[in-house]
C-alpha atoms as a PDB file:
ATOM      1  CA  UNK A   1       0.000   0.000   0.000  1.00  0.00           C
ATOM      2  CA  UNK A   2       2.690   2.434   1.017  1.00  0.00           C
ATOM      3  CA  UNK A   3       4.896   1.607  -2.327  1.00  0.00           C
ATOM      4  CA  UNK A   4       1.485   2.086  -4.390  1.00  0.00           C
ATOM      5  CA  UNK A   5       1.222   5.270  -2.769  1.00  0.00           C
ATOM      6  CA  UNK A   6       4.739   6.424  -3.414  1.00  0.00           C
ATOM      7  CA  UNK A   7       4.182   5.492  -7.563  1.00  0.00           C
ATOM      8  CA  UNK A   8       1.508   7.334  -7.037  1.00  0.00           C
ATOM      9  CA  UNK A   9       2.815  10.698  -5.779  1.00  0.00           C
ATOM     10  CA  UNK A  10       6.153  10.477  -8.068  1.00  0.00           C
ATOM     11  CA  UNK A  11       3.591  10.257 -11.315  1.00  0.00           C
ATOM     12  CA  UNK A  12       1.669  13.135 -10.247  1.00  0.00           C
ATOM     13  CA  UNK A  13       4.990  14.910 -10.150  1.00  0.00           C
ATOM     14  CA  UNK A  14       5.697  14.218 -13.470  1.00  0.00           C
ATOM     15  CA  UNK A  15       2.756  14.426 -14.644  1.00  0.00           C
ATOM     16  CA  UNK A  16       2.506  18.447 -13.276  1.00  0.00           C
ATOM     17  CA  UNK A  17       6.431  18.838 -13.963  1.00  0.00           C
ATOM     18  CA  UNK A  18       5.789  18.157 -17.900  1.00  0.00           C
ATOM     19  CA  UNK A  19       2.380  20.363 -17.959  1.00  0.00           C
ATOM     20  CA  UNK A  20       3.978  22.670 -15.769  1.00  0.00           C
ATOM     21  CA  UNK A  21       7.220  22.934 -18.536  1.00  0.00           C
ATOM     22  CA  UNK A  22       4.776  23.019 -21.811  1.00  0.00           C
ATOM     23  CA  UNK A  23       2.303  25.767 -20.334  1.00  0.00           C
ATOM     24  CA  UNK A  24       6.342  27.656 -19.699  1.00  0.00           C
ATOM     25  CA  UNK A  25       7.225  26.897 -23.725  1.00  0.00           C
ATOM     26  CA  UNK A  26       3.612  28.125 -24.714  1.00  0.00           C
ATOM     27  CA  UNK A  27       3.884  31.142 -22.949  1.00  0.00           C
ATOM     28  CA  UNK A  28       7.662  32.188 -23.607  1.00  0.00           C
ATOM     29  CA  UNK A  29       6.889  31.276 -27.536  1.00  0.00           C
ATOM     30  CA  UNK A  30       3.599  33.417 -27.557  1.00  0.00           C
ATOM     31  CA  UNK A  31       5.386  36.308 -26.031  1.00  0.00           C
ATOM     32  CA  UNK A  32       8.190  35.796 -28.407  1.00  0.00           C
ATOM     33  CA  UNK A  33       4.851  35.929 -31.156  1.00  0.00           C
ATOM     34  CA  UNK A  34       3.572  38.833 -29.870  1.00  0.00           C
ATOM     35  CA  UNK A  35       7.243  40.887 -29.687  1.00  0.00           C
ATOM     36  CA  UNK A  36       7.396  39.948 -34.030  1.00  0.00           C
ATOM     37  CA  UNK A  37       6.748  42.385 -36.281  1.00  0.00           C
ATOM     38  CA  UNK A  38       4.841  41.650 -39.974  1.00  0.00           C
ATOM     39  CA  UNK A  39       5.939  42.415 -42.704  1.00  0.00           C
ATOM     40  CA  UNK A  40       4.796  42.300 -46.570  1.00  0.00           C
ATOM     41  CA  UNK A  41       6.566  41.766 -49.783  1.00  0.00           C
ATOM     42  CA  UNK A  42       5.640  42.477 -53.363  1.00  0.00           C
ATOM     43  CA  UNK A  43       7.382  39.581 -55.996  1.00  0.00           C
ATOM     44  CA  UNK A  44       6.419  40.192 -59.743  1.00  0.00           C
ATOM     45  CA  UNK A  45       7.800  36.371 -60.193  1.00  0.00           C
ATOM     46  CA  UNK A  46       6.298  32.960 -58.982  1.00  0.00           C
ATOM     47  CA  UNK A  47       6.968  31.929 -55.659  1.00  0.00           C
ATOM     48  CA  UNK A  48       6.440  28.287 -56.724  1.00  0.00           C
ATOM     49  CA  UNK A  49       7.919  25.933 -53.947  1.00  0.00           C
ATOM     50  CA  UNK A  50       7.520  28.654 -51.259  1.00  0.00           C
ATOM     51  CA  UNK A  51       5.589  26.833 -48.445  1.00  0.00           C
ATOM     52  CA  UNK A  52       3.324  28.694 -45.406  1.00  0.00           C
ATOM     53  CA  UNK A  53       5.182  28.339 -42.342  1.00  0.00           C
ATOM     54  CA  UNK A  54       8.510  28.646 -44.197  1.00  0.00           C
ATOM     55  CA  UNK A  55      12.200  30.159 -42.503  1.00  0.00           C
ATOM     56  CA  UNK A  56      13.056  33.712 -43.639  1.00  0.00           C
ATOM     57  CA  UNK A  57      16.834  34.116 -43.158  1.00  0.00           C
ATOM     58  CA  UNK A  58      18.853  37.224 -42.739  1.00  0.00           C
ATOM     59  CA  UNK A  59      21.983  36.742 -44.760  1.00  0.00           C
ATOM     60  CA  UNK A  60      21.887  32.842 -43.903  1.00  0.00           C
ATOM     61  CA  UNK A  61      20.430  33.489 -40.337  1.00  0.00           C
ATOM     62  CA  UNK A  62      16.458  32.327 -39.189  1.00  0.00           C
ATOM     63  CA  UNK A  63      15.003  35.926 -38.527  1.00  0.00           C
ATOM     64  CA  UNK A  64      11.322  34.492 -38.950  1.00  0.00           C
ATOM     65  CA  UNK A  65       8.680  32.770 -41.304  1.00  0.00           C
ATOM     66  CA  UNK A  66       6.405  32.669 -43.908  1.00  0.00           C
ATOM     67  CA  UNK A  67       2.703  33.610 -42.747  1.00  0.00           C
ATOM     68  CA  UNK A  68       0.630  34.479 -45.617  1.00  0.00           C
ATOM     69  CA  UNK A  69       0.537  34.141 -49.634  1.00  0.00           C
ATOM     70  CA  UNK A  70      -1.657  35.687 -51.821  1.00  0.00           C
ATOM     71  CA  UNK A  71      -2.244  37.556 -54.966  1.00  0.00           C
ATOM     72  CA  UNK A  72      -2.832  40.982 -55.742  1.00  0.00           C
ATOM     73  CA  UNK A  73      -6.562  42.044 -55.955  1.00  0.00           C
ATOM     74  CA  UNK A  74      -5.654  44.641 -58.419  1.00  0.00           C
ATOM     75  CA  UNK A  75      -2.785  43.038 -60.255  1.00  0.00           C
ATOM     76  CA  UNK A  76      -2.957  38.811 -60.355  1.00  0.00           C
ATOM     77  CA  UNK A  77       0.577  39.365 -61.644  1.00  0.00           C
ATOM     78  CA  UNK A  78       1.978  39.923 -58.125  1.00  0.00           C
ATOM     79  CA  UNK A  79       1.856  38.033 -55.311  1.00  0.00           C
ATOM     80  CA  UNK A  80       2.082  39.373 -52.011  1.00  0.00           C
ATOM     81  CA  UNK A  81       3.815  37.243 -49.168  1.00  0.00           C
ATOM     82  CA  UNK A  82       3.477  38.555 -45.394  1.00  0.00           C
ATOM     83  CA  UNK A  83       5.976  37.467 -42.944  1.00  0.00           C
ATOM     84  CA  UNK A  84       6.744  38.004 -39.408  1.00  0.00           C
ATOM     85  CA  UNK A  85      10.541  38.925 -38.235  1.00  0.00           C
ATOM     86  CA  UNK A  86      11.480  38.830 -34.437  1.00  0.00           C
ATOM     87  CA  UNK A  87      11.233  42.790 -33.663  1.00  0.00           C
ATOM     88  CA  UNK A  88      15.958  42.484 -33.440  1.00  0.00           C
ATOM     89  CA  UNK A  89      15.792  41.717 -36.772  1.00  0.00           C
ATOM     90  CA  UNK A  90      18.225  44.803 -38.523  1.00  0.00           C
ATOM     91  CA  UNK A  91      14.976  45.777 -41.524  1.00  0.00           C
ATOM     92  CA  UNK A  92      16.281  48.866 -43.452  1.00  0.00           C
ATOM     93  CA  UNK A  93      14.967  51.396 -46.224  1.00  0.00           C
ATOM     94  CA  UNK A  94      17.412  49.376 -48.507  1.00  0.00           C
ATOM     95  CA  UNK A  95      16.838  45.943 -47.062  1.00  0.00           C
ATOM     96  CA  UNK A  96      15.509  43.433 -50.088  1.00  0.00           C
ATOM     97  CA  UNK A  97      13.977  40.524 -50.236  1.00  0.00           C
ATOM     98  CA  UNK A  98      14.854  37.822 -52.925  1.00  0.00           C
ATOM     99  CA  UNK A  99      13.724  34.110 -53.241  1.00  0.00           C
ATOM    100  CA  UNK A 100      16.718  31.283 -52.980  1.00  0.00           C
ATOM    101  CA  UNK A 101      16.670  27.217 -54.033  1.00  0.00           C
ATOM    102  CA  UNK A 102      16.527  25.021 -50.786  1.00  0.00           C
ATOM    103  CA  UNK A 103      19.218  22.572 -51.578  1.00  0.00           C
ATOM    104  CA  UNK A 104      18.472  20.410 -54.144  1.00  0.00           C
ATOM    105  CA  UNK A 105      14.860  19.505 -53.215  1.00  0.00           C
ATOM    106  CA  UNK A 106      13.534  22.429 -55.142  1.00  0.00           C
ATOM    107  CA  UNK A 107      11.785  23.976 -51.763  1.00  0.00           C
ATOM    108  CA  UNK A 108      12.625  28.143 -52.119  1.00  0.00           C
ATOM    109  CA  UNK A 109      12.874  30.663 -48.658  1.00  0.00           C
ATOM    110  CA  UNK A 110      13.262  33.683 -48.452  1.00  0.00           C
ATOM    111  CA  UNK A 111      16.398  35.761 -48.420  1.00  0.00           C
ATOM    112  CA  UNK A 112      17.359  38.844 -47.027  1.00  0.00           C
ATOM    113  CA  UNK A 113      19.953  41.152 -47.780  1.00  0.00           C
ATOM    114  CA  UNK A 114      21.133  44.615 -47.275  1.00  0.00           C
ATOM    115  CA  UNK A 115      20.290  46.293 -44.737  1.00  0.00           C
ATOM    116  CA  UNK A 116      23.297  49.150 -44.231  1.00  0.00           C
ATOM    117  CA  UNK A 117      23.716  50.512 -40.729  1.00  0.00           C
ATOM    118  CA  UNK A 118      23.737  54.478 -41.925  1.00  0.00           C
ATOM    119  CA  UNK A 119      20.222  53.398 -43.486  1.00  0.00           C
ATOM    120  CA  UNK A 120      17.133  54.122 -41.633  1.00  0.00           C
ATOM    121  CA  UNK A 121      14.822  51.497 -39.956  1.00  0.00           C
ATOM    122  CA  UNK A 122      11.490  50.361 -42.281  1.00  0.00           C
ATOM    123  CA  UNK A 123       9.385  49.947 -39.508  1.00  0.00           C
ATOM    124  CA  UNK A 124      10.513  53.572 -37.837  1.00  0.00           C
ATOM    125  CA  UNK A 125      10.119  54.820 -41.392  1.00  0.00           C
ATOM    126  CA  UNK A 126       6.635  53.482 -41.984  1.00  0.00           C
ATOM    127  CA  UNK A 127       3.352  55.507 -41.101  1.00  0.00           C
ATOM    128  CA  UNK A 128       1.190  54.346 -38.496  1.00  0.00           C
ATOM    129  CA  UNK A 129      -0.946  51.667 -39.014  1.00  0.00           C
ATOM    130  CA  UNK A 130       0.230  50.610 -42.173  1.00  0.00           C
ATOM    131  CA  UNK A 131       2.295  46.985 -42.868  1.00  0.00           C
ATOM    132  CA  UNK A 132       6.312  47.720 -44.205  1.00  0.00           C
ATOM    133  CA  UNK A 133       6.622  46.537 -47.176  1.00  0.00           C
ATOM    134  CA  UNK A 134      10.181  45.125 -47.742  1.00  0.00           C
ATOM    135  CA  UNK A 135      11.053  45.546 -51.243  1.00  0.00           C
ATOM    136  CA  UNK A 136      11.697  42.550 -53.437  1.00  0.00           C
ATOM    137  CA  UNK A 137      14.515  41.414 -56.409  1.00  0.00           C
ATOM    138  CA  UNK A 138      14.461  39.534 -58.972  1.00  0.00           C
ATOM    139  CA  UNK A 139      16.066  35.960 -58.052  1.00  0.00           C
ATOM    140  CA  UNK A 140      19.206  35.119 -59.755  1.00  0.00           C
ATOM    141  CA  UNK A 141      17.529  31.792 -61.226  1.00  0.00           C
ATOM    142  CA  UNK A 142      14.813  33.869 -62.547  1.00  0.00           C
ATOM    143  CA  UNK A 143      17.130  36.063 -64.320  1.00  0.00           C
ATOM    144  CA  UNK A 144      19.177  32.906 -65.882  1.00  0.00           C
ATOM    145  CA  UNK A 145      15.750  31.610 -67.049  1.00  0.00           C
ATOM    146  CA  UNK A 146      15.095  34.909 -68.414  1.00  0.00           C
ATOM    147  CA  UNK A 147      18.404  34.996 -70.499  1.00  0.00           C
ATOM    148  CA  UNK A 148      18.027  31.047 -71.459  1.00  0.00           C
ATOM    149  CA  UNK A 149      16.480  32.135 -75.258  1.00  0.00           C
ATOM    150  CA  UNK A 150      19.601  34.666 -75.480  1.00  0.00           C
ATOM    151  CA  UNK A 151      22.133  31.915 -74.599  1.00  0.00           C
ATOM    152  CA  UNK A 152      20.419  29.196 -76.717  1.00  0.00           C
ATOM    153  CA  UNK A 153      20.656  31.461 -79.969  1.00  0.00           C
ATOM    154  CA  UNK A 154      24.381  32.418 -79.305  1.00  0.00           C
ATOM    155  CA  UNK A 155      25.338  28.644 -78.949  1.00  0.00           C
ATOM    156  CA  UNK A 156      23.334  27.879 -81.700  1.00  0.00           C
ATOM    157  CA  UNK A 157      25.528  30.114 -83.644  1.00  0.00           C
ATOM    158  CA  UNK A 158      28.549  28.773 -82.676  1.00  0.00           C
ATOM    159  CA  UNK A 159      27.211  25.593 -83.253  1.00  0.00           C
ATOM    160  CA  UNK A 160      26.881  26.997 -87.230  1.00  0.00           C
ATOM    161  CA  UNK A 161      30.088  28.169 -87.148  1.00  0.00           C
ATOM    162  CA  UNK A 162      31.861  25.000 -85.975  1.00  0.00           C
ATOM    163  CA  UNK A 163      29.624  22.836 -88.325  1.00  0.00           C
ATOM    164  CA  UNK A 164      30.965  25.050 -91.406  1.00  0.00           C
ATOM    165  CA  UNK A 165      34.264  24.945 -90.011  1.00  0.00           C
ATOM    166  CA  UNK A 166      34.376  21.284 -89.697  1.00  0.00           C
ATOM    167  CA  UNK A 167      32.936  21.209 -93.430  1.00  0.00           C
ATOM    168  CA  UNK A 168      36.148  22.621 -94.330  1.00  0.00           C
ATOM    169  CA  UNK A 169      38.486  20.550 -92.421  1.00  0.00           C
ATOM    170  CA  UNK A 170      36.967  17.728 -93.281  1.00  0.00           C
ATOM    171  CA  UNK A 171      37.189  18.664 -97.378  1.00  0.00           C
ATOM    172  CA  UNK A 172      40.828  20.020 -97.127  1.00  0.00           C
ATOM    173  CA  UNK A 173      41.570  16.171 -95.686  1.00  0.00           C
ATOM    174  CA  UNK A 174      39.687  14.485 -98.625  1.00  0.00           C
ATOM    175  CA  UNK A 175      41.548  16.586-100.851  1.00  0.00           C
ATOM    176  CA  UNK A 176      44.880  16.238 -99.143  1.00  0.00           C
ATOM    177  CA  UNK A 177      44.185  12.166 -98.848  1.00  0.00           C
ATOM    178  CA  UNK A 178      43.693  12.870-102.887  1.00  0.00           C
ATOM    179  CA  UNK A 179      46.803  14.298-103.693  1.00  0.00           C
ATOM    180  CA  UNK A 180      49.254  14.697-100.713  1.00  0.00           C
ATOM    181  CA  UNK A 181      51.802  16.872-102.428  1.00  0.00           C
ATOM    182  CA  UNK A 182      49.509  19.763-101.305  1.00  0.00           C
ATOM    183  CA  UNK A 183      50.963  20.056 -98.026  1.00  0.00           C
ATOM    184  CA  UNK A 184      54.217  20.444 -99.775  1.00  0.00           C
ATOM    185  CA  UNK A 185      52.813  23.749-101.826  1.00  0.00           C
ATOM    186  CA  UNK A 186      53.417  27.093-101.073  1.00  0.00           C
ATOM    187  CA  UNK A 187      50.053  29.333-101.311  1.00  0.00           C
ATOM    188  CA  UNK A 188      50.025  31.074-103.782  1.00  0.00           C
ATOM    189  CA  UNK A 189      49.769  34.594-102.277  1.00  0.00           C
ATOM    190  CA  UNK A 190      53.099  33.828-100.551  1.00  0.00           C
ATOM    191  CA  UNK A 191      54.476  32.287-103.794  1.00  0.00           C
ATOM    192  CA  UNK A 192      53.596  35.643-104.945  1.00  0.00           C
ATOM    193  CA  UNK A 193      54.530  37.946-102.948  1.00  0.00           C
ATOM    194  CA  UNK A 194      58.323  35.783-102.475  1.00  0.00           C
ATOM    195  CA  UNK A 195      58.476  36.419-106.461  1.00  0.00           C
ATOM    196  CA  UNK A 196      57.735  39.937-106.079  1.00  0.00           C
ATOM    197  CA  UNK A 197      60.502  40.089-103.835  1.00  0.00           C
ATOM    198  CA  UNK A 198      63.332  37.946-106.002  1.00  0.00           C
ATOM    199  CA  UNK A 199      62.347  40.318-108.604  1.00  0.00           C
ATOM    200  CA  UNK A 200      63.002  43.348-107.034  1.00  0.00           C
ATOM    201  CA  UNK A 201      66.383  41.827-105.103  1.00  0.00           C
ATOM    202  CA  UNK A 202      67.573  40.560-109.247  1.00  0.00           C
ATOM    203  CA  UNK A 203      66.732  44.421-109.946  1.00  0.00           C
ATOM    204  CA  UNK A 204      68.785  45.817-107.713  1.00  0.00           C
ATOM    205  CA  UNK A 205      72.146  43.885-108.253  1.00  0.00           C
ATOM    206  CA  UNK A 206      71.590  44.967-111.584  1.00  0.00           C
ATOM    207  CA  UNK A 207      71.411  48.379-110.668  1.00  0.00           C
ATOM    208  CA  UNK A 208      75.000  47.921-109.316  1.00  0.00           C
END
C-alpha cells in the first residue's frame, strides 16, 4: 500500500512537472509571437515551392517565417507574401527581399539582404498603421531563365560556325588524302609575294 502510494505521488509529479514545462514553452513562444513584427513583400515572379510556415533568413540566419501568400486584388501578376521577423531583426529602407533554391529539393525561402547601418529602420520609417513593405529582387535563377532564349541562340551560332568549319576541315583532308603533295605547296599569295621580292632583289644587283 505504502509503495502504491509512493508510484503514485512520483507520477503526479511528473505528470505536473511536464504540464507545468509546456504551459512555460507556450507562454515564452507566444510572447516571443507577440514581440514579431509583420511584414509584406511584393514579388512580380512565382513563388512556386515557397511553403506557409517557411524560414526567412537574414543573410543565412532564421530571422522568422512565412505567414501568408496571396495575390494581388488589383494586379494577379503579383503576389504578395506577409511574414513576421522577431522585432531584433536589422529591416532597413534598402533591405531586399529575394527568393533562394533550398538545396536540391527544389523547396525556395526567403532571403534577405542589405540592410546598411547608416540606413534608416522600415518599420521607424513606416506611417502608423500601415504593414512595411520590404522591397523585393528579382532571383538570380529567374534572371538565368530569363536569359536562357539569349544563350540558346548564341550557342546555336557557334554551333553553325563550328559545323561550317568542320565542313572545311573535313574537305581540305579528302583533298589532301587525294593528292598529298599539297601540303608540300606554297600558297600562292606567298608564292607571290616571295616572287615579287626575287624580282626586285635581281633588280637591284643589276642596278649595281
Amino acid at each position: 500500500m505504502e509503495t502504491d502510494k509512493r508510484y503514485f505521488i512520483a507520477g503526479l509529479f511528473i505528470v505536473v512537472l511536464t504540464v507545468g514545462a509546456a504551459l512555460g514553452f507556450m507562454l515564452l513562444a507566444g510572447s516571443e509571437r507577440r514581440d514579431d513584427v509583420l511584414y509584406t513583400i511584393r514579388f512580380k515572379e512565382s513563388v512556386s515551392g515557397l511553403l506557409l510556415g517557411e524560414s526567412v533568413k537574414y543573410r543565412g540566419v532564421d530571422v522568422g517565417t512565412v505567414k501568408t501568400m496571396a495575390l494581388d486584388a488589383t494586379d494577379p501578376r503579383i503576389v504578395e507574401v506577409g511574414i513576421t521577423l522577431r522585432k531584433e531583426a536589422p529591416i532597413k529602407t534598402d533591405t531586399r527581399a529575394v527568393l533562394k533554391l533550398k538545396g536540391v529539393t527544389g523547396g525556395v525561402f526567403i532571403e534577405l539582404n542589405g540592410g546598411n547601418p547608416s540606413a534608416q529602420s522600415l518599420l521607424a520609417s513606416t506611417p502608423d498603421g500601415q504593414v512595411p513593405e520590404i522591397q523585393s529582387e528579382k532571383s538570380s535563377l529567374n534572371n538565368v531563365l530569363d536569359q536562357l532564349p539569349h544563350l540558346i541562340e548564341k550557342f546555336s551560332a557557334l554551333e553553325d560556325q563550328a559545323k561550317d568549319i568542320l565542313k572545311d576541315v573535313n574537305e581540305f583532308t579528302a583533298k589532301v588524302k587525294g593528292n598529298p603533295s599539297l601540303l608540300l605547296r606554297r600558297p600562292r599569295k606567298a608564292g607571290l609575294e616571295q616572287a615579287a621580292a626575287d624580282a626586285e632583289a635581281a633588280k637591284q644587283t643589276r642596278k649595281r
